[in-house]
Structures are given as C-alpha cells and as structure tokens.
PDB file of N, CA and C in Angstrom:
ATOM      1  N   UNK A   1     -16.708  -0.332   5.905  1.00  0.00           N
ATOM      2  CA  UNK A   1     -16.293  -0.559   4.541  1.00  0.00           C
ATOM      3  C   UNK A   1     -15.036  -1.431   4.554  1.00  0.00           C
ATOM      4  N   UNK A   2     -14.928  -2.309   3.786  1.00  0.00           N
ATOM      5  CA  UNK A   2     -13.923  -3.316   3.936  1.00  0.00           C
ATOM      6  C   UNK A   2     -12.739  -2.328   2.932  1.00  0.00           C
ATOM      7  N   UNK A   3     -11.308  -2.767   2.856  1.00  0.00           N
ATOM      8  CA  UNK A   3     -10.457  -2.090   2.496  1.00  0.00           C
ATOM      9  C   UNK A   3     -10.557  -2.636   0.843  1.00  0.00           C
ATOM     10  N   UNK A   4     -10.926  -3.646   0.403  1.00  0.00           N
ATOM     11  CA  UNK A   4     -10.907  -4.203  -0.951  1.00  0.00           C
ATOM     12  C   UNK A   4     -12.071  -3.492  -1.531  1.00  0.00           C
ATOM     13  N   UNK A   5     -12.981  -3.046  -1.113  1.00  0.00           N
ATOM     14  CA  UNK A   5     -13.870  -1.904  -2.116  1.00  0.00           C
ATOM     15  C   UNK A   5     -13.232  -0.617  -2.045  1.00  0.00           C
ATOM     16  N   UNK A   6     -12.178  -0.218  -1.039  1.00  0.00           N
ATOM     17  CA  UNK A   6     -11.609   0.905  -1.255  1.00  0.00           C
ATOM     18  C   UNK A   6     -10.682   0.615  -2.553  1.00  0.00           C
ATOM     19  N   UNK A   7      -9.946  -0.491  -2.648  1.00  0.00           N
ATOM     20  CA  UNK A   7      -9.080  -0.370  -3.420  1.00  0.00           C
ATOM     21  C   UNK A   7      -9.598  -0.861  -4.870  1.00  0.00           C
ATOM     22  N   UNK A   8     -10.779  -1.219  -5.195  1.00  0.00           N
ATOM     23  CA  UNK A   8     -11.378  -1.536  -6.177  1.00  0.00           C
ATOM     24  C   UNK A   8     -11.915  -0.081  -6.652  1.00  0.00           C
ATOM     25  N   UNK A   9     -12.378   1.025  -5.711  1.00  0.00           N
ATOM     26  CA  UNK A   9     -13.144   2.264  -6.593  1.00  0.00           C
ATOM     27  C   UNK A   9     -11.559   2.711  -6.825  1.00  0.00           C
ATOM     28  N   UNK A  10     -10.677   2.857  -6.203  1.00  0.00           N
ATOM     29  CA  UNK A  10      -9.450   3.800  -5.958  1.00  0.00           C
ATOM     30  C   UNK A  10      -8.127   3.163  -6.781  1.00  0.00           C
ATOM     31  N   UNK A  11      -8.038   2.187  -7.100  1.00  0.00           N
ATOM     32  CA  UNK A  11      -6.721   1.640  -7.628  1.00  0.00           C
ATOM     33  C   UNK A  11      -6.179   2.736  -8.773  1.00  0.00           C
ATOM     34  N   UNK A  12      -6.892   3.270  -9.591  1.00  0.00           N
ATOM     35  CA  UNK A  12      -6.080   4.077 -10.601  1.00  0.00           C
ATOM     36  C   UNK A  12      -5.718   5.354  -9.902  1.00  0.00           C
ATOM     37  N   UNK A  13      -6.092   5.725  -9.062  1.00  0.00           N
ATOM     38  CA  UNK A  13      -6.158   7.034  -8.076  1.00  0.00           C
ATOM     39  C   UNK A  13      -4.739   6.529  -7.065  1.00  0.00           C
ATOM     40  N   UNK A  14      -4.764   5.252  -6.628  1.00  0.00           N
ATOM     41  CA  UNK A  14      -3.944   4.815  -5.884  1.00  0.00           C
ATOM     42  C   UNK A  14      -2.446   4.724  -6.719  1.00  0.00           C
ATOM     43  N   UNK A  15      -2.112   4.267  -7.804  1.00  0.00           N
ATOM     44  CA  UNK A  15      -1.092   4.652  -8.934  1.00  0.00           C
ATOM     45  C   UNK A  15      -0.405   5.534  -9.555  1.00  0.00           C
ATOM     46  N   UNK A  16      -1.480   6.728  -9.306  1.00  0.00           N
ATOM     47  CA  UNK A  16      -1.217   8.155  -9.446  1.00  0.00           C
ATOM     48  C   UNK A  16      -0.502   8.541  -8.254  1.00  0.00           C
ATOM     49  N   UNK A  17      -1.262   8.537  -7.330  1.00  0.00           N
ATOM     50  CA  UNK A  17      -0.539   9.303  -6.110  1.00  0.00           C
ATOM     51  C   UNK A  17       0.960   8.504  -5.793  1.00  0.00           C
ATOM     52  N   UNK A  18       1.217   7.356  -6.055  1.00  0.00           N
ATOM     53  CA  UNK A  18       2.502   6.008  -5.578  1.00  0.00           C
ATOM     54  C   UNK A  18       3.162   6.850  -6.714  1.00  0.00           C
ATOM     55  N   UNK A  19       2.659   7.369  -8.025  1.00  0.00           N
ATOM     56  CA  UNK A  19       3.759   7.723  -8.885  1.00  0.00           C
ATOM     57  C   UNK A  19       4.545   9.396  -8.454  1.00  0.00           C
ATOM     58  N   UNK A  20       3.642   9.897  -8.523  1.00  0.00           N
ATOM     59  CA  UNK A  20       3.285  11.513  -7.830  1.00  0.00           C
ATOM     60  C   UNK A  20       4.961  11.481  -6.316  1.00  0.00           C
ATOM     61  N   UNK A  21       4.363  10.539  -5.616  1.00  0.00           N
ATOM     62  CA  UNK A  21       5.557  10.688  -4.452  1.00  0.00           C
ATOM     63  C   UNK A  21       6.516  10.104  -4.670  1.00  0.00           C
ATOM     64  N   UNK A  22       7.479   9.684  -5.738  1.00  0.00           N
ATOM     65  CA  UNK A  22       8.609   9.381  -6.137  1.00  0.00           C
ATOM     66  C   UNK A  22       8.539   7.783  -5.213  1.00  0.00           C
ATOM     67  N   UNK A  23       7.325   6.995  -5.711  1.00  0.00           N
ATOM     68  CA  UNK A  23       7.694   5.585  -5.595  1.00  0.00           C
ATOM     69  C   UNK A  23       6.884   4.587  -6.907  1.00  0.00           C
ATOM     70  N   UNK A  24       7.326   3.709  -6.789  1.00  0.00           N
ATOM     71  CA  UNK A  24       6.956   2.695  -7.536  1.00  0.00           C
ATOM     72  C   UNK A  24       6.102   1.405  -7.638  1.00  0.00           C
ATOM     73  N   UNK A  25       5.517   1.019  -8.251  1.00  0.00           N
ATOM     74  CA  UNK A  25       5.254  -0.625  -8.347  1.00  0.00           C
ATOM     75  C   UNK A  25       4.297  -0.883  -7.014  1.00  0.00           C
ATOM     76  N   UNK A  26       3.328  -0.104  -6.982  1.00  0.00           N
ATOM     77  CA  UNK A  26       2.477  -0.770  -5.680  1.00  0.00           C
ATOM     78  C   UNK A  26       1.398  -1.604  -5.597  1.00  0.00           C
ATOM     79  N   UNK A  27       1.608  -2.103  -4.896  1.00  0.00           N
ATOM     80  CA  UNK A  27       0.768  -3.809  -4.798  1.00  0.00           C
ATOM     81  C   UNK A  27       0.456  -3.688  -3.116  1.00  0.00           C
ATOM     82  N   UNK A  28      -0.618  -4.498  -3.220  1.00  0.00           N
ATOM     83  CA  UNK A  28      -1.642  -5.349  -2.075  1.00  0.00           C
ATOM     84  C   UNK A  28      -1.083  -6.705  -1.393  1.00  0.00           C
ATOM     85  N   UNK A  29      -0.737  -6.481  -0.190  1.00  0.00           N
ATOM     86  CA  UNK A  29      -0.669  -7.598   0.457  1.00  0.00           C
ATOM     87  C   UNK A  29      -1.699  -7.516   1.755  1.00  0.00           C
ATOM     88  N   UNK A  30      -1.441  -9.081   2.443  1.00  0.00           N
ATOM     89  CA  UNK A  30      -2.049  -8.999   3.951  1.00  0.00           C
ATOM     90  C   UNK A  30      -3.621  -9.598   3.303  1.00  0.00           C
ATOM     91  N   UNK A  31      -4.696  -8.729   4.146  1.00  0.00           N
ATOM     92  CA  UNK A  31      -5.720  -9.774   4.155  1.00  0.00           C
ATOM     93  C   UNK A  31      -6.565 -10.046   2.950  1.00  0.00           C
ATOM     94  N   UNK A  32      -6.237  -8.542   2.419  1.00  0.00           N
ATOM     95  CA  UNK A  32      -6.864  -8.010   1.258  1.00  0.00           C
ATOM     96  C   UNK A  32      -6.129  -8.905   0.253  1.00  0.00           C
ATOM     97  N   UNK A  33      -5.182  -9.136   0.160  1.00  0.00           N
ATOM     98  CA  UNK A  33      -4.971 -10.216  -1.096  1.00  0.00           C
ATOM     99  C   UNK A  33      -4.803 -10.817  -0.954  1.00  0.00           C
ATOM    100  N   UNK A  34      -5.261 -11.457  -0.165  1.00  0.00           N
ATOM    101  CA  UNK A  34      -5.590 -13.225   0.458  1.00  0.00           C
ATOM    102  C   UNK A  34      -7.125 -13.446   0.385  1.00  0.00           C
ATOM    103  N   UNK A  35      -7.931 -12.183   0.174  1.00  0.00           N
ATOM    104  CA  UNK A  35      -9.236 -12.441  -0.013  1.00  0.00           C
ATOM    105  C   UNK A  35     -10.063 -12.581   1.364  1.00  0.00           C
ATOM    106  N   UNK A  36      -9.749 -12.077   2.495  1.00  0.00           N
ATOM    107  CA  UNK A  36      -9.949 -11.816   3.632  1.00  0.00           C
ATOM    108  C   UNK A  36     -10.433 -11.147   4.738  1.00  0.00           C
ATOM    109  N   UNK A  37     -10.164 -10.143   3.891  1.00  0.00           N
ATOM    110  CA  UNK A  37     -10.090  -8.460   4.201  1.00  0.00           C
ATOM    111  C   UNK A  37     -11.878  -8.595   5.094  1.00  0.00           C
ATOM    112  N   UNK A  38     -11.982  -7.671   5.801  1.00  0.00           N
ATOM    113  CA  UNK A  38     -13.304  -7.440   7.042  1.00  0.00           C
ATOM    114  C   UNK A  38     -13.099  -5.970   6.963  1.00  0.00           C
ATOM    115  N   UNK A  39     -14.477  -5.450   7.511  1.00  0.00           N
ATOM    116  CA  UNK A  39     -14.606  -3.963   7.681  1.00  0.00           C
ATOM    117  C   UNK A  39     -13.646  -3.037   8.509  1.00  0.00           C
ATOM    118  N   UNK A  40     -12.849  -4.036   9.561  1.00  0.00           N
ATOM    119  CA  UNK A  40     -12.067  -3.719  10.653  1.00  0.00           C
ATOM    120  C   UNK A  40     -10.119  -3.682  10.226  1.00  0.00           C
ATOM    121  N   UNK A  41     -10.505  -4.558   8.834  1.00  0.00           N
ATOM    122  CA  UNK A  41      -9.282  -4.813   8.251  1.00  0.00           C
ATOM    123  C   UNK A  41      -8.407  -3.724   7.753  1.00  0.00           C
ATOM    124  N   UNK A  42      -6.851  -3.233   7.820  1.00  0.00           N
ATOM    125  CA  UNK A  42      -6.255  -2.504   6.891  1.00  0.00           C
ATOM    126  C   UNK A  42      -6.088  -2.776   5.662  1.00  0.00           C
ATOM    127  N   UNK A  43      -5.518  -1.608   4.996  1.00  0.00           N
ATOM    128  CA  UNK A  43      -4.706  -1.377   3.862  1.00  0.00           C
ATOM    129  C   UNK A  43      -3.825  -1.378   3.478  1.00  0.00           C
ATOM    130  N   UNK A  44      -3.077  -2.899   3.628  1.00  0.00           N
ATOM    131  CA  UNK A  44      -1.462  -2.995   3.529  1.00  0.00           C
ATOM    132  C   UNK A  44      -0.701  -2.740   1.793  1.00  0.00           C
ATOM    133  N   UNK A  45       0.175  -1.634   1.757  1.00  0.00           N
ATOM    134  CA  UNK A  45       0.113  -1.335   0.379  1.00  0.00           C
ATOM    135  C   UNK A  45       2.088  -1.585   0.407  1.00  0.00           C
ATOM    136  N   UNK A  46       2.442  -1.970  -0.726  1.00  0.00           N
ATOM    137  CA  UNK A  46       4.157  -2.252  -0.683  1.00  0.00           C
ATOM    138  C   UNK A  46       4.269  -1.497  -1.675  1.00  0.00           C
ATOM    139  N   UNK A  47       4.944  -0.705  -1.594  1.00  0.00           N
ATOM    140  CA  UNK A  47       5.788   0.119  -3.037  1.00  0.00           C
ATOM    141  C   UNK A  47       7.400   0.122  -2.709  1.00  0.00           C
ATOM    142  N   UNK A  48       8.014   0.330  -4.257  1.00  0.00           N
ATOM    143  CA  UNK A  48       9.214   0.526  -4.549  1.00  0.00           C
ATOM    144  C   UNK A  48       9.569   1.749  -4.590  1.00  0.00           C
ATOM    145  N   UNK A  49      10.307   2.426  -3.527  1.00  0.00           N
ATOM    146  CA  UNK A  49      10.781   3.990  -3.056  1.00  0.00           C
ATOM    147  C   UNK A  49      11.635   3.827  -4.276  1.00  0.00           C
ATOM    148  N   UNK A  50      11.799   4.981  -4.649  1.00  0.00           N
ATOM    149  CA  UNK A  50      12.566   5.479  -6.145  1.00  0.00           C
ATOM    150  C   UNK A  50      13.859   5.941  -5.246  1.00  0.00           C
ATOM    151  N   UNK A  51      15.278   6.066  -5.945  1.00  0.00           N
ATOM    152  CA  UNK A  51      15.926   7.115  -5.308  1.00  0.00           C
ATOM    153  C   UNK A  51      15.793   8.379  -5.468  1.00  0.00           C
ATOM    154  N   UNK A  52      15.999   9.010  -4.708  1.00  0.00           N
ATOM    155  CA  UNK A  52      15.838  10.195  -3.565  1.00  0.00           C
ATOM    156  C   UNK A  52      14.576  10.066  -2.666  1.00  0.00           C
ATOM    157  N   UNK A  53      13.956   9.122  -2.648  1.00  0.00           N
ATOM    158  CA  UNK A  53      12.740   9.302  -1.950  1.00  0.00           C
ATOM    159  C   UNK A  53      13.071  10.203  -0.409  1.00  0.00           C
ATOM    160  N   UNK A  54      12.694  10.232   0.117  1.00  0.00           N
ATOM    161  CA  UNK A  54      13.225  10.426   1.520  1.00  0.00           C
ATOM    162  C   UNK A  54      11.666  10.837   2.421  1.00  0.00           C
ATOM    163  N   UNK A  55      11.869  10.440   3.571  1.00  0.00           N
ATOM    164  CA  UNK A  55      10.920  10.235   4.826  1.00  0.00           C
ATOM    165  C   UNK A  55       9.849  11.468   4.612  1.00  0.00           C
ATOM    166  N   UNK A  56      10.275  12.522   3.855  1.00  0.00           N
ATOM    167  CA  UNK A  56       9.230  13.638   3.705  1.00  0.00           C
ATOM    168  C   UNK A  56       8.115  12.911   2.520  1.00  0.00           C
ATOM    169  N   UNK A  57       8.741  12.514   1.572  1.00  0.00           N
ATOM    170  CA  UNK A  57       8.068  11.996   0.047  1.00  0.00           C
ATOM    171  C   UNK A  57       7.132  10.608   0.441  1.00  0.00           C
ATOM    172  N   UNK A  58       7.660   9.601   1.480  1.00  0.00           N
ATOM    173  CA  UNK A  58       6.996   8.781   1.840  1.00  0.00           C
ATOM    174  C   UNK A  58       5.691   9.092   2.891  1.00  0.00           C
ATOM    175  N   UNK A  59       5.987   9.916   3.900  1.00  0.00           N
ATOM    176  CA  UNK A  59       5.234  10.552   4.764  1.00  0.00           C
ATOM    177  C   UNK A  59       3.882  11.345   4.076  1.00  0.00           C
ATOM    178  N   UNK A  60       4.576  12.131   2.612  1.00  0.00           N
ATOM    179  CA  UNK A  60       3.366  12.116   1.941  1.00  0.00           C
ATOM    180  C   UNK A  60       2.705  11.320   1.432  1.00  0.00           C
ATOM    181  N   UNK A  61       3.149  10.623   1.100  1.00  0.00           N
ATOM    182  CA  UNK A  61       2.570   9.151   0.356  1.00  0.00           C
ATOM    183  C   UNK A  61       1.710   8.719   1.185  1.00  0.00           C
ATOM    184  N   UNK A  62       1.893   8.531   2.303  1.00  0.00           N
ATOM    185  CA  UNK A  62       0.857   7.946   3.719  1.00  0.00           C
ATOM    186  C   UNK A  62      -0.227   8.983   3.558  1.00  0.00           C
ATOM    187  N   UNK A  63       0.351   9.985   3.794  1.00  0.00           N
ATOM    188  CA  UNK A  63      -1.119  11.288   4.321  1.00  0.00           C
ATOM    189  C   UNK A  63      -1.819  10.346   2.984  1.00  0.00           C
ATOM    190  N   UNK A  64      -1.351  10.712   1.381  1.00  0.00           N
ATOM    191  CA  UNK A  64      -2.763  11.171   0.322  1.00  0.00           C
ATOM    192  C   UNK A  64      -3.360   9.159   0.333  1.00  0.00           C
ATOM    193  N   UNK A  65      -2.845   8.337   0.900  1.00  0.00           N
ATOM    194  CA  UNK A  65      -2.745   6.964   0.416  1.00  0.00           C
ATOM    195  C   UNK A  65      -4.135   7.236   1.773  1.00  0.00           C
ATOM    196  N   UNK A  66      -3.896   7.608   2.780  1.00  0.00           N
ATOM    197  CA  UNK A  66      -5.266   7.724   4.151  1.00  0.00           C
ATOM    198  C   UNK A  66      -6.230   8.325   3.535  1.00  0.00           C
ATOM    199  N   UNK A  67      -5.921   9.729   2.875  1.00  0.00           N
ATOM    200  CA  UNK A  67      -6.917  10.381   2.481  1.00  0.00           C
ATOM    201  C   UNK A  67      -8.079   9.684   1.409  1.00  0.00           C
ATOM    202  N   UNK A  68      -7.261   9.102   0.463  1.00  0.00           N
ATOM    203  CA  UNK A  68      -8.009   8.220  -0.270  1.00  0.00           C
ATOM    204  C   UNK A  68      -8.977   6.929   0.190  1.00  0.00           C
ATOM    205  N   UNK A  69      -8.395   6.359   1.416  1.00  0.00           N
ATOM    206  CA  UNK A  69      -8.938   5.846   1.700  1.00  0.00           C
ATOM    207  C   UNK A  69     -10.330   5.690   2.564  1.00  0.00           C
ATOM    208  N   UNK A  70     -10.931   6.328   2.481  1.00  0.00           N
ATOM    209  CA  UNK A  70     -12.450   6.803   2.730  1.00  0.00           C
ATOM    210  C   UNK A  70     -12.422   6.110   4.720  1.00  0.00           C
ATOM    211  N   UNK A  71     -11.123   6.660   5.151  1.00  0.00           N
ATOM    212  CA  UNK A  71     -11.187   6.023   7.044  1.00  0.00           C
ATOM    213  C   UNK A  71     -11.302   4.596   7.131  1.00  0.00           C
ATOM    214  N   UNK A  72     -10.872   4.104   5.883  1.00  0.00           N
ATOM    215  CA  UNK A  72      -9.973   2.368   6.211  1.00  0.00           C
ATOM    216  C   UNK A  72      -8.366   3.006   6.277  1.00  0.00           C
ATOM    217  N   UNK A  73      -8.014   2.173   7.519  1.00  0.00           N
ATOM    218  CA  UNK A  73      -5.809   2.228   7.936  1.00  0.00           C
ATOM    219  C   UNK A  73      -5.730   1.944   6.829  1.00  0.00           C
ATOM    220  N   UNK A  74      -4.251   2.400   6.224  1.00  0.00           N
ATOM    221  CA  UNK A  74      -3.090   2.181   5.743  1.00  0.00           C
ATOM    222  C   UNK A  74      -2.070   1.897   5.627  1.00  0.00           C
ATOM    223  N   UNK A  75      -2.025   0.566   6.160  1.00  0.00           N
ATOM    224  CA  UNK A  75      -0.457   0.246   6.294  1.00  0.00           C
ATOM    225  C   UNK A  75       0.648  -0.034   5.083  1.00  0.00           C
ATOM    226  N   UNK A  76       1.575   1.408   5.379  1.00  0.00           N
ATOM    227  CA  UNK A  76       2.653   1.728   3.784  1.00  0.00           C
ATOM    228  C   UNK A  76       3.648   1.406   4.275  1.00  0.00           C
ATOM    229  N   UNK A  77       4.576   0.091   3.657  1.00  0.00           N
ATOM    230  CA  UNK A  77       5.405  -0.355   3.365  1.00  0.00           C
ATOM    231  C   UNK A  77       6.529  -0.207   2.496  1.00  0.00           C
ATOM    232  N   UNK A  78       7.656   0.193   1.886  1.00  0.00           N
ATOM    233  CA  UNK A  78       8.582  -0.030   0.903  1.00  0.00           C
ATOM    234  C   UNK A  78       9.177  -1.450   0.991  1.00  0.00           C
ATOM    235  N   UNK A  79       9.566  -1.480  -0.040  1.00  0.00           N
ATOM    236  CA  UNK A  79      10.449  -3.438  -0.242  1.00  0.00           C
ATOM    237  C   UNK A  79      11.241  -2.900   0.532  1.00  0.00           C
ATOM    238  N   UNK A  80      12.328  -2.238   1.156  1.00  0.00           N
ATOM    239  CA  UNK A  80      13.300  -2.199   1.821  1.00  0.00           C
ATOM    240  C   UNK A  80      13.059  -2.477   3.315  1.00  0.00           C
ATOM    241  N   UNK A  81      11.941  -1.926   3.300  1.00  0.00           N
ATOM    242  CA  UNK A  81      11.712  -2.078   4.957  1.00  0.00           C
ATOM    243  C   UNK A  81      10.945  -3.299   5.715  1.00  0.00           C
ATOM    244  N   UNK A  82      10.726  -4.098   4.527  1.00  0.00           N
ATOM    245  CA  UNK A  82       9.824  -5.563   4.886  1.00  0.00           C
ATOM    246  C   UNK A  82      11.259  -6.209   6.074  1.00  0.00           C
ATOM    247  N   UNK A  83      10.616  -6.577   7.033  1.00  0.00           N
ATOM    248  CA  UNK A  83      11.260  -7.307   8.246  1.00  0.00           C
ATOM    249  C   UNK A  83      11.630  -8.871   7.041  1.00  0.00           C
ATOM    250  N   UNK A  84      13.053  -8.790   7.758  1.00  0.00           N
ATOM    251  CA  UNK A  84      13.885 -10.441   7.043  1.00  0.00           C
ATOM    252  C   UNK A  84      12.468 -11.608   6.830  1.00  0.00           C
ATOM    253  N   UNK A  85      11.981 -11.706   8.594  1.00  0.00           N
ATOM    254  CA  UNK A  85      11.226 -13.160   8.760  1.00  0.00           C
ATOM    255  C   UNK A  85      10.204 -13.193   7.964  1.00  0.00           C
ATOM    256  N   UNK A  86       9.130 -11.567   7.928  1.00  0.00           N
ATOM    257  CA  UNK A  86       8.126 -12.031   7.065  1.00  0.00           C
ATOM    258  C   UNK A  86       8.407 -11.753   5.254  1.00  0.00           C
ATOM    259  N   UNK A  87       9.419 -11.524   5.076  1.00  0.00           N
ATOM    260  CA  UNK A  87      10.001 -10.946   3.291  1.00  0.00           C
ATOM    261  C   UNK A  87       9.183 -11.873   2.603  1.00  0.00           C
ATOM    262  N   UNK A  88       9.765 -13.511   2.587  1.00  0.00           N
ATOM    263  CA  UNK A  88       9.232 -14.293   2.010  1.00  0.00           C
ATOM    264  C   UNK A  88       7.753 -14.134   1.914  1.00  0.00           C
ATOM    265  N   UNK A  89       7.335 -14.221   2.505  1.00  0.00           N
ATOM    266  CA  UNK A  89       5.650 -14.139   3.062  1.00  0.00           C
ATOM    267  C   UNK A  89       5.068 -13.270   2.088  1.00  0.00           C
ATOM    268  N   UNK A  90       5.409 -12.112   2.409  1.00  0.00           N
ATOM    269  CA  UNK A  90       5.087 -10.742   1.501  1.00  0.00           C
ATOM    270  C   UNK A  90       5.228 -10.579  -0.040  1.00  0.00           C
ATOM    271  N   UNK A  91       6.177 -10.624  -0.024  1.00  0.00           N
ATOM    272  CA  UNK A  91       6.952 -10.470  -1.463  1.00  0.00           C
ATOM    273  C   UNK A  91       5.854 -11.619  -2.089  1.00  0.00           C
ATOM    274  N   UNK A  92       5.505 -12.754  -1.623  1.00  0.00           N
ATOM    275  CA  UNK A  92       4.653 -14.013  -2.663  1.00  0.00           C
ATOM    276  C   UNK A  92       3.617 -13.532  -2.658  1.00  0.00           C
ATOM    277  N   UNK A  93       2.884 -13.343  -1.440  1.00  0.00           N
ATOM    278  CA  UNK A  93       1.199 -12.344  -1.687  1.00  0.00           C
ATOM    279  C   UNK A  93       1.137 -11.295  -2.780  1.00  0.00           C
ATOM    280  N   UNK A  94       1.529 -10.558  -2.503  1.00  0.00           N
ATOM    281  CA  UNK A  94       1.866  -9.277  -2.781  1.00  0.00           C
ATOM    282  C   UNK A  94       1.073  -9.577  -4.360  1.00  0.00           C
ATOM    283  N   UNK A  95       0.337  -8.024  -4.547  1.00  0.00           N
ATOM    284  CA  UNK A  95      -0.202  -8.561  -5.791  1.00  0.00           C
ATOM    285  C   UNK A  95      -0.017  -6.990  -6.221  1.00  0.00           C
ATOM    286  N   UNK A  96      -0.015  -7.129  -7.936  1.00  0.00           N
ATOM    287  CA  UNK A  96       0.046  -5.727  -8.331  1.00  0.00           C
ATOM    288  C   UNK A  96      -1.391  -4.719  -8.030  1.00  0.00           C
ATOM    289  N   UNK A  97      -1.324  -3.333  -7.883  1.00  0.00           N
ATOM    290  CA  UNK A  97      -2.307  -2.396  -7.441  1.00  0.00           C
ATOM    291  C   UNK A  97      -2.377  -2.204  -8.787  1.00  0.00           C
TER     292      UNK A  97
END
C-alpha cells in the first residue's frame, strides 16, 4: 500500500490524533507530496509541537500516527527539529494534512 492512500482514507483521523497530542498544523512532505510515494515509501508527517509538548506527548503521537497507518513507516517530524540544510527543502514541500 503506498503511503498516499493511507493518507487519503486517514487525513481527518490524522488531524484528530496531531490535535489530541498537543501538536499542530500537520502536513505531508518527502515523496508523498512530491507525488512519488511507492509501496516501500514512508510517511513523512511535520507538525507544530504546541507548548508543553514533551517527548511523552510526541512519542504518543508516533505510536497512534503508526497505528493509523495500516504498516506504512512514519516518519514524525516537528518544525523545530527539521536539520538547518534540509529546512528550506521541507518547509516548501510541505503541504497541509
């Protein structure tokens, strides 16, 4: 299953849970919103950690963001933690969930 039919049945499910764990604003980057995406491909998702988030609230966020995803990866990101070199990169893909 490619990760863009996951996120096509799941996007309102995917909004809920990003709101649920004290983050924000999540969007699609990587192959999937470049239109790319393969069966082998992840689930690169960027959200805006709220304050207080903390490593427990995000850690959940991962578990229910896998669970949803019917055994396509998940790769969960916050804007804070995007590496300097690829920011640019990201931040322009990046599309709203």
């Amino acid at each position: 299953m490619r990760p863009s039919d996951v996120l096509e049945r799941k996007r309102a499910l995917i909004r809920e849970v990003t709101a649920r764990h004290n983050a924000t604003n999540p969007r699609v980057f990587g192959s999937v919103a470049r239109g790319e995406d393969r069966s082998d491909s992840d689930l690169d998702i960027l959200v805006d950690a709220l304050p207080g988030s903390s490593l427990m609230t995000l850690g959940g966020l991962q578990s229910a963001l896998e669970d949803l995803a019917e055994g396509v990866p998940v790769h969960l990101v916050t804007t804070s933690e995007i590496p300097q070199k690829h920011r640019g990169r990201i931040l322009a893909e990046a599309l709203p969930i």
